[in-house]
C-alpha atoms as a PDB file:
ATOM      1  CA  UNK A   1     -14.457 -25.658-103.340  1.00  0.00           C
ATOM      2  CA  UNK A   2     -12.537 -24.234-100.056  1.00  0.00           C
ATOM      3  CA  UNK A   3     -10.948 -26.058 -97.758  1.00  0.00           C
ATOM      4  CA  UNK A   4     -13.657 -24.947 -94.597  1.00  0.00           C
ATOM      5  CA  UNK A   5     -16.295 -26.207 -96.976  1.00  0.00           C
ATOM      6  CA  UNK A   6     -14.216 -29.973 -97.450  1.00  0.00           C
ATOM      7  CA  UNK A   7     -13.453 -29.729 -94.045  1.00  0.00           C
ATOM      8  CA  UNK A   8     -17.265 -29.139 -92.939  1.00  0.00           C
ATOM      9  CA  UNK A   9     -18.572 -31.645 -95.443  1.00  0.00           C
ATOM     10  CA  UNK A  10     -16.064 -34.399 -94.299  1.00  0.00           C
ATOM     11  CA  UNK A  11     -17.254 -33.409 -90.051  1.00  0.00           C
ATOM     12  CA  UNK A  12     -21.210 -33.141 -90.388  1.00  0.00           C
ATOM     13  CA  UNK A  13     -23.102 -35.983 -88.991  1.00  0.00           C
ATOM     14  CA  UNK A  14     -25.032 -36.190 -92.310  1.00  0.00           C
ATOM     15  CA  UNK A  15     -25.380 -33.881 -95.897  1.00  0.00           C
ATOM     16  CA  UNK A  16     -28.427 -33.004 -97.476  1.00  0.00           C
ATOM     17  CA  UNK A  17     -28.204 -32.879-101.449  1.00  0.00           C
ATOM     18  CA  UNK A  18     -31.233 -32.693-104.141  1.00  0.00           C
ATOM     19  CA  UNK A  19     -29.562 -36.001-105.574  1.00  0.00           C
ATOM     20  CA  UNK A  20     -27.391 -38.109-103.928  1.00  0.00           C
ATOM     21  CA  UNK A  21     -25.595 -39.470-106.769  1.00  0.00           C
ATOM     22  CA  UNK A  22     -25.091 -35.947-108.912  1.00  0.00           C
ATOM     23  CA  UNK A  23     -23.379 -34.923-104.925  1.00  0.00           C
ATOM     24  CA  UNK A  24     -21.495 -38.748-105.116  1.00  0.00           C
ATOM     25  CA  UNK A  25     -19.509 -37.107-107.479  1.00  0.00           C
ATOM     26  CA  UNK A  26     -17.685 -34.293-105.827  1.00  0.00           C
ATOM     27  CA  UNK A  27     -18.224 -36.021-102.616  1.00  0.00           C
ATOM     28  CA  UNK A  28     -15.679 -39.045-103.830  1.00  0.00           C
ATOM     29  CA  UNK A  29     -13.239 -36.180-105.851  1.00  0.00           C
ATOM     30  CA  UNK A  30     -12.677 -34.680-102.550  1.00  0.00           C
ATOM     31  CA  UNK A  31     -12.476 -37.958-100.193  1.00  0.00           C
ATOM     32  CA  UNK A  32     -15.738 -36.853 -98.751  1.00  0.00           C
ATOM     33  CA  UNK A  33     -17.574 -40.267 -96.995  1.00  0.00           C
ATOM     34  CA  UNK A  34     -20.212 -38.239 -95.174  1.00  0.00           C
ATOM     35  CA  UNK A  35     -23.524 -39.993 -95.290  1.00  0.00           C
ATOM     36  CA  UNK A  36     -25.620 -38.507 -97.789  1.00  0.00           C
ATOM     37  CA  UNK A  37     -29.997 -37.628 -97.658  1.00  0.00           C
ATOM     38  CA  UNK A  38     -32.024 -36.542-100.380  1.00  0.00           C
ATOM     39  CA  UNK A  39     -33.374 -33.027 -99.717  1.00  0.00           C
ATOM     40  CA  UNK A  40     -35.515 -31.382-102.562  1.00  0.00           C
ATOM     41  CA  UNK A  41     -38.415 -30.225-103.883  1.00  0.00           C
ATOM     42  CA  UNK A  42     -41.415 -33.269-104.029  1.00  0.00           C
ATOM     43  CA  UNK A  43     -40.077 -34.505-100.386  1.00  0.00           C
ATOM     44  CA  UNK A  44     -38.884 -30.607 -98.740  1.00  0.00           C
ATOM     45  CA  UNK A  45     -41.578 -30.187 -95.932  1.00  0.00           C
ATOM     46  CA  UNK A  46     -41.512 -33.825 -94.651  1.00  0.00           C
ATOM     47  CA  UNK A  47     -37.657 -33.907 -95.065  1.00  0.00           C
ATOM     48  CA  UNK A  48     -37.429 -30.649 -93.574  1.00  0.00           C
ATOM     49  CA  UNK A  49     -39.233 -31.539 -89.789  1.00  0.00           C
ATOM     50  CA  UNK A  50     -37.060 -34.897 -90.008  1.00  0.00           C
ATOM     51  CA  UNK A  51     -33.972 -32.982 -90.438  1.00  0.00           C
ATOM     52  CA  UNK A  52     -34.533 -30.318 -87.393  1.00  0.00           C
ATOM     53  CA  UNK A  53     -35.810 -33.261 -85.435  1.00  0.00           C
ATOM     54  CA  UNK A  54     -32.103 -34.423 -86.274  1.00  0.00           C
ATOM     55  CA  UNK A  55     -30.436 -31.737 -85.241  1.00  0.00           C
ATOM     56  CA  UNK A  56     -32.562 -30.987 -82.204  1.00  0.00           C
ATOM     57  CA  UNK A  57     -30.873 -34.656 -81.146  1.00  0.00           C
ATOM     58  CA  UNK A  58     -27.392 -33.258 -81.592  1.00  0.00           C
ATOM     59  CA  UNK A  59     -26.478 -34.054 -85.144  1.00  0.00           C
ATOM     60  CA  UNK A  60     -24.630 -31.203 -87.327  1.00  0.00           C
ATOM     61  CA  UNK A  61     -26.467 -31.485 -91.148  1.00  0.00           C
ATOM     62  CA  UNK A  62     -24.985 -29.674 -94.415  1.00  0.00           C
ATOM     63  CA  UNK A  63     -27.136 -28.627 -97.140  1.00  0.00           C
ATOM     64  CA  UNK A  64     -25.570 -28.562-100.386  1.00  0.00           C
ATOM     65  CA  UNK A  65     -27.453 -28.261-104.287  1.00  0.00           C
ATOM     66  CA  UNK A  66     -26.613 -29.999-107.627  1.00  0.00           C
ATOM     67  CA  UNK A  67     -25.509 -26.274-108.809  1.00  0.00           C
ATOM     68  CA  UNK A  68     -25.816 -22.817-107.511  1.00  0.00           C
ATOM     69  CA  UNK A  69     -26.042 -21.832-103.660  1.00  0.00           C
ATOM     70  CA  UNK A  70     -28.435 -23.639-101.414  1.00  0.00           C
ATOM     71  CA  UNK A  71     -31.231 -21.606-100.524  1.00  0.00           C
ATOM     72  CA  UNK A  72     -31.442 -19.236-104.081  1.00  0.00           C
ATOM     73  CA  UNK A  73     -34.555 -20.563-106.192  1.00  0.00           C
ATOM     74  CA  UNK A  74     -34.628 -23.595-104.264  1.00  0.00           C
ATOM     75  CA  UNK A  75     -36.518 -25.374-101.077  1.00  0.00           C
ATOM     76  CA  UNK A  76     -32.967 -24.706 -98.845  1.00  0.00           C
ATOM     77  CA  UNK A  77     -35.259 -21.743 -97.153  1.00  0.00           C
ATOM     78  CA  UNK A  78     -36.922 -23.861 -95.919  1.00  0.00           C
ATOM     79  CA  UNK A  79     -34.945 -25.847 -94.084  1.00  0.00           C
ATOM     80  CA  UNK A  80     -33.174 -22.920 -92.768  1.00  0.00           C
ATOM     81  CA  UNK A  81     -36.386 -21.458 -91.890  1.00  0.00           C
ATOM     82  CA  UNK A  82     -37.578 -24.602 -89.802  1.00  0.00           C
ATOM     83  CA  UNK A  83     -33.609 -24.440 -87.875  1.00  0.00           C
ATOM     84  CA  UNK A  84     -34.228 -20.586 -86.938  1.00  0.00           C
ATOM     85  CA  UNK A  85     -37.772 -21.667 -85.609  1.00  0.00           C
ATOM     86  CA  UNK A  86     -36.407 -24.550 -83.668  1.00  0.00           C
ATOM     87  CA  UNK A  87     -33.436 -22.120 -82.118  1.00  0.00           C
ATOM     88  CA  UNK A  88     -30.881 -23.680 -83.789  1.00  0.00           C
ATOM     89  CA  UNK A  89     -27.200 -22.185 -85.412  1.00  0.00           C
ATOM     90  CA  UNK A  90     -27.442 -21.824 -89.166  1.00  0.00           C
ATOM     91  CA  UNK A  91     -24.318 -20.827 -90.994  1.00  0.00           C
ATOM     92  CA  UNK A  92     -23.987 -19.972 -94.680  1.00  0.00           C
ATOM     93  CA  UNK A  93     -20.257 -21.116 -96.654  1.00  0.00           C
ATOM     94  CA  UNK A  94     -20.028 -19.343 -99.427  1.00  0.00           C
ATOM     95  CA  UNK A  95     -19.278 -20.802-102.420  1.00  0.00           C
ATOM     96  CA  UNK A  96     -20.787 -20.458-106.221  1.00  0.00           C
ATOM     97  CA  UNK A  97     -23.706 -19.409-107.452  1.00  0.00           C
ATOM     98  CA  UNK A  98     -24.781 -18.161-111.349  1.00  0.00           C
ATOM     99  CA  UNK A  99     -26.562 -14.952-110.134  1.00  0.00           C
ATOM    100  CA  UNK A 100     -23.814 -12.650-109.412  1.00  0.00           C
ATOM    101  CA  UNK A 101     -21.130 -13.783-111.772  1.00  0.00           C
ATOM    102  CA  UNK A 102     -24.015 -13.716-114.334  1.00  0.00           C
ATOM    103  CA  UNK A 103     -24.115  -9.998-113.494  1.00  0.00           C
ATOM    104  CA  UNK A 104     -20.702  -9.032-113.480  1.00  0.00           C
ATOM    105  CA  UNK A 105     -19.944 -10.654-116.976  1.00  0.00           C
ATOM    106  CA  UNK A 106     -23.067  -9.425-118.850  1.00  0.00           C
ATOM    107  CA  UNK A 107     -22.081  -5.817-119.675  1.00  0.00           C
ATOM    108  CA  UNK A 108     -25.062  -4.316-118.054  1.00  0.00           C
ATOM    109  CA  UNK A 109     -25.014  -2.192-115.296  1.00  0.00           C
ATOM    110  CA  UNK A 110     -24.582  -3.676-112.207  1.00  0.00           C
ATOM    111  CA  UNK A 111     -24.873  -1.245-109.695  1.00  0.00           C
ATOM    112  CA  UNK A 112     -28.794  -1.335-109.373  1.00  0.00           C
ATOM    113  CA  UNK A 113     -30.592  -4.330-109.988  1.00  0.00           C
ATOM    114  CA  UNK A 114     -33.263  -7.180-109.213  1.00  0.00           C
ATOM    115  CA  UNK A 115     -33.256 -10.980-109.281  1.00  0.00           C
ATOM    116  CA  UNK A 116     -36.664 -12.526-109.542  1.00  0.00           C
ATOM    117  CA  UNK A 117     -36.081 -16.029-109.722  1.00  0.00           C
ATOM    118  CA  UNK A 118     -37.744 -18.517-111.715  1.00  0.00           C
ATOM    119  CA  UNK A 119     -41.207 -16.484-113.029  1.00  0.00           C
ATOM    120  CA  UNK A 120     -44.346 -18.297-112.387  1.00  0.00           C
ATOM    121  CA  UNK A 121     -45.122 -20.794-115.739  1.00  0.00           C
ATOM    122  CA  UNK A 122     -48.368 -19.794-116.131  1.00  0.00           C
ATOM    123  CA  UNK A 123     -50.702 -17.593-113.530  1.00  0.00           C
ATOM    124  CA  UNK A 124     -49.612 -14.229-113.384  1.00  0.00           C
ATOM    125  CA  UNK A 125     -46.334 -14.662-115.879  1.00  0.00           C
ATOM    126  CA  UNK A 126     -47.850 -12.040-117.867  1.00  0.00           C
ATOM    127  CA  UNK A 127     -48.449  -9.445-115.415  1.00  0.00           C
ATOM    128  CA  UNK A 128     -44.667  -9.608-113.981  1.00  0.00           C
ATOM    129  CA  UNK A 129     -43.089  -9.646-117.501  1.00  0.00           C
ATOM    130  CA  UNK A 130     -45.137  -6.357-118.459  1.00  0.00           C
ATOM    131  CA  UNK A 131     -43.729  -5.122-114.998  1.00  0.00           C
ATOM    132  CA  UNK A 132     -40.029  -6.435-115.193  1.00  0.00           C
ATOM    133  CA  UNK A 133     -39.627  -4.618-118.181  1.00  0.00           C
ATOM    134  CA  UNK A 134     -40.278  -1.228-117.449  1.00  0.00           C
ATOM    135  CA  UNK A 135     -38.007  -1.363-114.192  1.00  0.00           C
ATOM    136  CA  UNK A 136     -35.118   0.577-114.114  1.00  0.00           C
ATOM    137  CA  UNK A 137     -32.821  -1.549-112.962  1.00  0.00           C
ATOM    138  CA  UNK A 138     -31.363  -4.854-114.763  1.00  0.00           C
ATOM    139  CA  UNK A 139     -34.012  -7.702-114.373  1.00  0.00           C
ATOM    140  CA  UNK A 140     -31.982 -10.948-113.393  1.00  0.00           C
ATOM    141  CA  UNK A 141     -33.733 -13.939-114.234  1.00  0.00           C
ATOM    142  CA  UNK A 142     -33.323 -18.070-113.739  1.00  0.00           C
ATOM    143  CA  UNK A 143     -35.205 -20.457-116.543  1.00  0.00           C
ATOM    144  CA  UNK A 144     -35.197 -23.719-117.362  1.00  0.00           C
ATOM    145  CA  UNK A 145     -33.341 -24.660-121.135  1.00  0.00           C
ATOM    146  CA  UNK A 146     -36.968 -25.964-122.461  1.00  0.00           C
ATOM    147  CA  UNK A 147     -38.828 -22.513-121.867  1.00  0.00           C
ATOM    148  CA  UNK A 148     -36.008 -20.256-122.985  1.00  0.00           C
ATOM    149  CA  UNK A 149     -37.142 -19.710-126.231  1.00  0.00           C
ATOM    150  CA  UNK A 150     -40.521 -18.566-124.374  1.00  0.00           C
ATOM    151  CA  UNK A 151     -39.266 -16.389-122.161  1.00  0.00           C
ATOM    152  CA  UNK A 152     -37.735 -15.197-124.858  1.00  0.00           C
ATOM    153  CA  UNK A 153     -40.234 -14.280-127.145  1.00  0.00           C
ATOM    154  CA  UNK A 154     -42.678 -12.972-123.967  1.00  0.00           C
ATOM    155  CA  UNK A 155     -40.075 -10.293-122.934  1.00  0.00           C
ATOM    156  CA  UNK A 156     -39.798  -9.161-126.773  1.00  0.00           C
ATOM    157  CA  UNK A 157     -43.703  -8.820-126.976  1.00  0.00           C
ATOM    158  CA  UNK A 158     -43.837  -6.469-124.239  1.00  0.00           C
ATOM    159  CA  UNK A 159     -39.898  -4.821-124.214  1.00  0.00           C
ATOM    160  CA  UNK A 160     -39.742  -5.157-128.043  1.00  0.00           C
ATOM    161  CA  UNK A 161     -37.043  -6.762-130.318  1.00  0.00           C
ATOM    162  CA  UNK A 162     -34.252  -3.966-129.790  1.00  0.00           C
ATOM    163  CA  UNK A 163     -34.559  -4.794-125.465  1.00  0.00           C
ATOM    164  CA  UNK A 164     -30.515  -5.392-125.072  1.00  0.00           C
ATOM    165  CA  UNK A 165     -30.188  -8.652-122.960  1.00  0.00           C
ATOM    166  CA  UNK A 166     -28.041 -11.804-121.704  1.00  0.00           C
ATOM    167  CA  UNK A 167     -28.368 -15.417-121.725  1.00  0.00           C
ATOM    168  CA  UNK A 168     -25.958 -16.830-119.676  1.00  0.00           C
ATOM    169  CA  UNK A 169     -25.681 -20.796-119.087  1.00  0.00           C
ATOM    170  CA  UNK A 170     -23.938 -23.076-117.590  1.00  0.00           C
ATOM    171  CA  UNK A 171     -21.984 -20.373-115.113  1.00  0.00           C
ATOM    172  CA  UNK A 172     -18.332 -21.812-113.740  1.00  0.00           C
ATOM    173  CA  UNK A 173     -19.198 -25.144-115.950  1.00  0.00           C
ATOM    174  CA  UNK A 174     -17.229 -26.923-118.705  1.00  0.00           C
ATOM    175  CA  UNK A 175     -19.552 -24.889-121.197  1.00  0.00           C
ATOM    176  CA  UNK A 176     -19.570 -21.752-119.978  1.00  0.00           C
ATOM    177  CA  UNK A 177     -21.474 -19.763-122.846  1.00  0.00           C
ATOM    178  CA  UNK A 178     -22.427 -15.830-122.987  1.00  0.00           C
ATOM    179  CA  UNK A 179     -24.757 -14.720-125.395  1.00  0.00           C
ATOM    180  CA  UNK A 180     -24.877 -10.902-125.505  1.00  0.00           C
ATOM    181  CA  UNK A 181     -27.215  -8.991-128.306  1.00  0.00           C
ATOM    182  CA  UNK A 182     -30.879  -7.929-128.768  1.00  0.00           C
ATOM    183  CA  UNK A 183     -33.940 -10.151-127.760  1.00  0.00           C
ATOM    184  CA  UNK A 184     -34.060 -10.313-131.331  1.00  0.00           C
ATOM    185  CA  UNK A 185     -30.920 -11.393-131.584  1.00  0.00           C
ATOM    186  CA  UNK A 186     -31.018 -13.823-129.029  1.00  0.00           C
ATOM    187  CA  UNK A 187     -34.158 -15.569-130.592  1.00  0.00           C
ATOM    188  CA  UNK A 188     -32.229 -16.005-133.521  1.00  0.00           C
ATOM    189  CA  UNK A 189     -29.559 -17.618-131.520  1.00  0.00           C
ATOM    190  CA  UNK A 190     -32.379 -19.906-129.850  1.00  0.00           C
ATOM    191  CA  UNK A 191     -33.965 -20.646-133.210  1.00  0.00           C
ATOM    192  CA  UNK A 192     -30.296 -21.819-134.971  1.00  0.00           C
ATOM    193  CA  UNK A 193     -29.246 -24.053-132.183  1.00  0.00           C
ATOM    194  CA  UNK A 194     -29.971 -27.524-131.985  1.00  0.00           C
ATOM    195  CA  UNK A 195     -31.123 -27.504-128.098  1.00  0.00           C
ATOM    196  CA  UNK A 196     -29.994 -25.581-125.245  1.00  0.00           C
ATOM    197  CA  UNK A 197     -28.664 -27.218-122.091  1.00  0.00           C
ATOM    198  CA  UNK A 198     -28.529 -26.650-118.662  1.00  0.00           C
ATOM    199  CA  UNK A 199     -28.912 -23.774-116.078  1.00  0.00           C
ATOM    200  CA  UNK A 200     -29.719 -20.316-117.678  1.00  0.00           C
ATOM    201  CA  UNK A 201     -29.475 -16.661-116.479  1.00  0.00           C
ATOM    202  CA  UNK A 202     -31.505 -14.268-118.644  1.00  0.00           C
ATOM    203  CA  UNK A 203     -30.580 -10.838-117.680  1.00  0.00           C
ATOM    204  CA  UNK A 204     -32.621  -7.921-119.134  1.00  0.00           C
ATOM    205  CA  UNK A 205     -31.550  -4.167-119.333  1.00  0.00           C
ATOM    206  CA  UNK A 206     -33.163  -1.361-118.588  1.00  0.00           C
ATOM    207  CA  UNK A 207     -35.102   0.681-121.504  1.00  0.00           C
ATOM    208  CA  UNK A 208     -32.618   3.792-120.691  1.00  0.00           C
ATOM    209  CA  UNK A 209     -29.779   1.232-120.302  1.00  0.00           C
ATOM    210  CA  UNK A 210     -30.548  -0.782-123.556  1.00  0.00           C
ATOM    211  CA  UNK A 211     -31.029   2.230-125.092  1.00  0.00           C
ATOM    212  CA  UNK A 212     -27.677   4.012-124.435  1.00  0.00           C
ATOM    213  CA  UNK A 213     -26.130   0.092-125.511  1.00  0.00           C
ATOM    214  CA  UNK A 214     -27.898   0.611-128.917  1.00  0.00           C
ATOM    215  CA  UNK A 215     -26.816   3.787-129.842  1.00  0.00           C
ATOM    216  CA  UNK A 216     -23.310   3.490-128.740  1.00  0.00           C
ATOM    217  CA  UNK A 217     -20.920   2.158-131.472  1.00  0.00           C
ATOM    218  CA  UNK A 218     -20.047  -1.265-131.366  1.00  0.00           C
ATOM    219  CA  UNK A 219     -16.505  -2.741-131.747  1.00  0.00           C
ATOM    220  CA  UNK A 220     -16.732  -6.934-132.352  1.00  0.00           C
ATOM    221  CA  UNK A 221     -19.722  -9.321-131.823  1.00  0.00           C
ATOM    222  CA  UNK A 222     -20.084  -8.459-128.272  1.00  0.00           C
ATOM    223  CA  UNK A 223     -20.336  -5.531-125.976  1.00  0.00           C
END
C-alpha cells in the first residue's frame, strides 16, 4: 500500500469497493474513515450512472477491489468508461495485481505473451481453448478454485498431458503457492489436494516453449 494511495483513500469524498466489509479491513489497518459504496458485478450499470452523477456534482470517488487491480477481469471498466464519457479526470494508482507477478515467477517466457481473463464457462470455451493453445506466446489465464480442475483437464485434451504450465494462487497473500510441472502433473496436484482456495493464475506455455522445458534437464522439483 503507498502512501499516495492512503493519502487518496483517506481525501476522496467516497470509495467504491466490491464489499464493504472485506475493504473495512484495510480501510481500519490504515486509519482510513472514508465512506464506503458497494460497486460490483449484480449492481455495476446502475451503480455506475449514480457514481458519475456523483462526481459530475463535485465529489472525488476511489475505486478499489477485494484483490487484484480495479479494472482487470472486473466491472471497474466500466465505471471508468462512464467518467471518460461524462469528461471527467480518471487516474490509475498502481498498486498489486496477480497477472504480472504471476508472469515473472512462473519460469516461462515472459517477453511475449497474452492474458485472456476469465474464459467464458460454457459458450464458446471450447473454441478459445483449442485456440489458446496453439499460440505462441504464454497464455495467461484467471479461474475460479471450483473449475480449476476443469480447466485443467480441457487444456490437456487439446495441448496434451506433457503442455508445461503454472498454477499460481493466492499472489502477494499469506499462502502464496506456485505449482510448476506438466498439465499432467498439475492434475495430479489438483486430484491429491483436499480443495483449492482462492484466486488462481493458470499460465500455459507455448508448444515450442514447453517443449524446449521438457527436454532440458531438470535440477529439483521445479524449474
Amino acid at each position: 500500500m503507498s502512501e499516495r494511495a492512503i493519502e487518496t483513500l483517506k481525501a476522496v469524498s467516497r470509495i467504491a469497493c466490491e464489499d464493504t466489509r472485506t475493504s473495512g479491513v484495510l480501510l481500519s489497518h490504515y486509519g482510513i474513515s472514508t465512506p464506503t459504496t458497494s460497486f460490483h458485478a449484480h449492481n455495476e450499470h446502475g451503480k455506475a450512472t449514480r457514481l458519475v452523477e456523483s462526481m459530475i456534482r463535485g465529489d472525488d470517488i476511489a475505486l478499489i477491489s477485494d484483490a487484484g487491480s480495479p479494472g482487470i477481469s472486473d466491472p471497474g471498466y466500466l465505471l471508468v468508461r462512464a467518467a471518460l464519457d461524462a469528461h471527467l479526470e480518471v487516474t490509475s494508482l498502481p498498486g498489486p495485481s496477480a497477472l504480472i507477478p504471476a508472469l515473472a515467477a512462473s519460469g516461462l517466457p515472459s517477453d511475449r505473451f497474452v492474458f485472456e481473463g476469465f474464459l467464458p464457462p460454457k459458450k464458446g470455451r471450447q473454441t478459445r481453448i483449442k485456440a489458446l493453445v496453439e499460440e505462441d506466446r504464454t497464455v495467461i489465464l484467471y479461474e475460479s478454485p471450483h473449475r480449476l480442475k476443469k480447466l485443467l483437464t480441457q487444456l490437456a485434451e487439446h495441448a496434451g498431458m506433457d503442455r508445461q504450465a503454472v498454477v499460481a494462487r493466492e499472489l502477494s497473500k499469506k499462502f502464496e503457492e506456485f505449482r510448476r510441472g506438466t498439465l499432467e502433473e498439475l492434475l495430479a496436484w489438483v486430484n491429491d489436494v483436499t480443495k483449492v482456495r482462492g484466486e488462481i493464475v493458470v499460465l500455459i506455455a507455448s508448444p515450442k516453449a514447453s517443449q524446449r522445458l521438457n527436454e532440458a534437464p531438470k535440477s529439483g522439483e521445479a524449474w
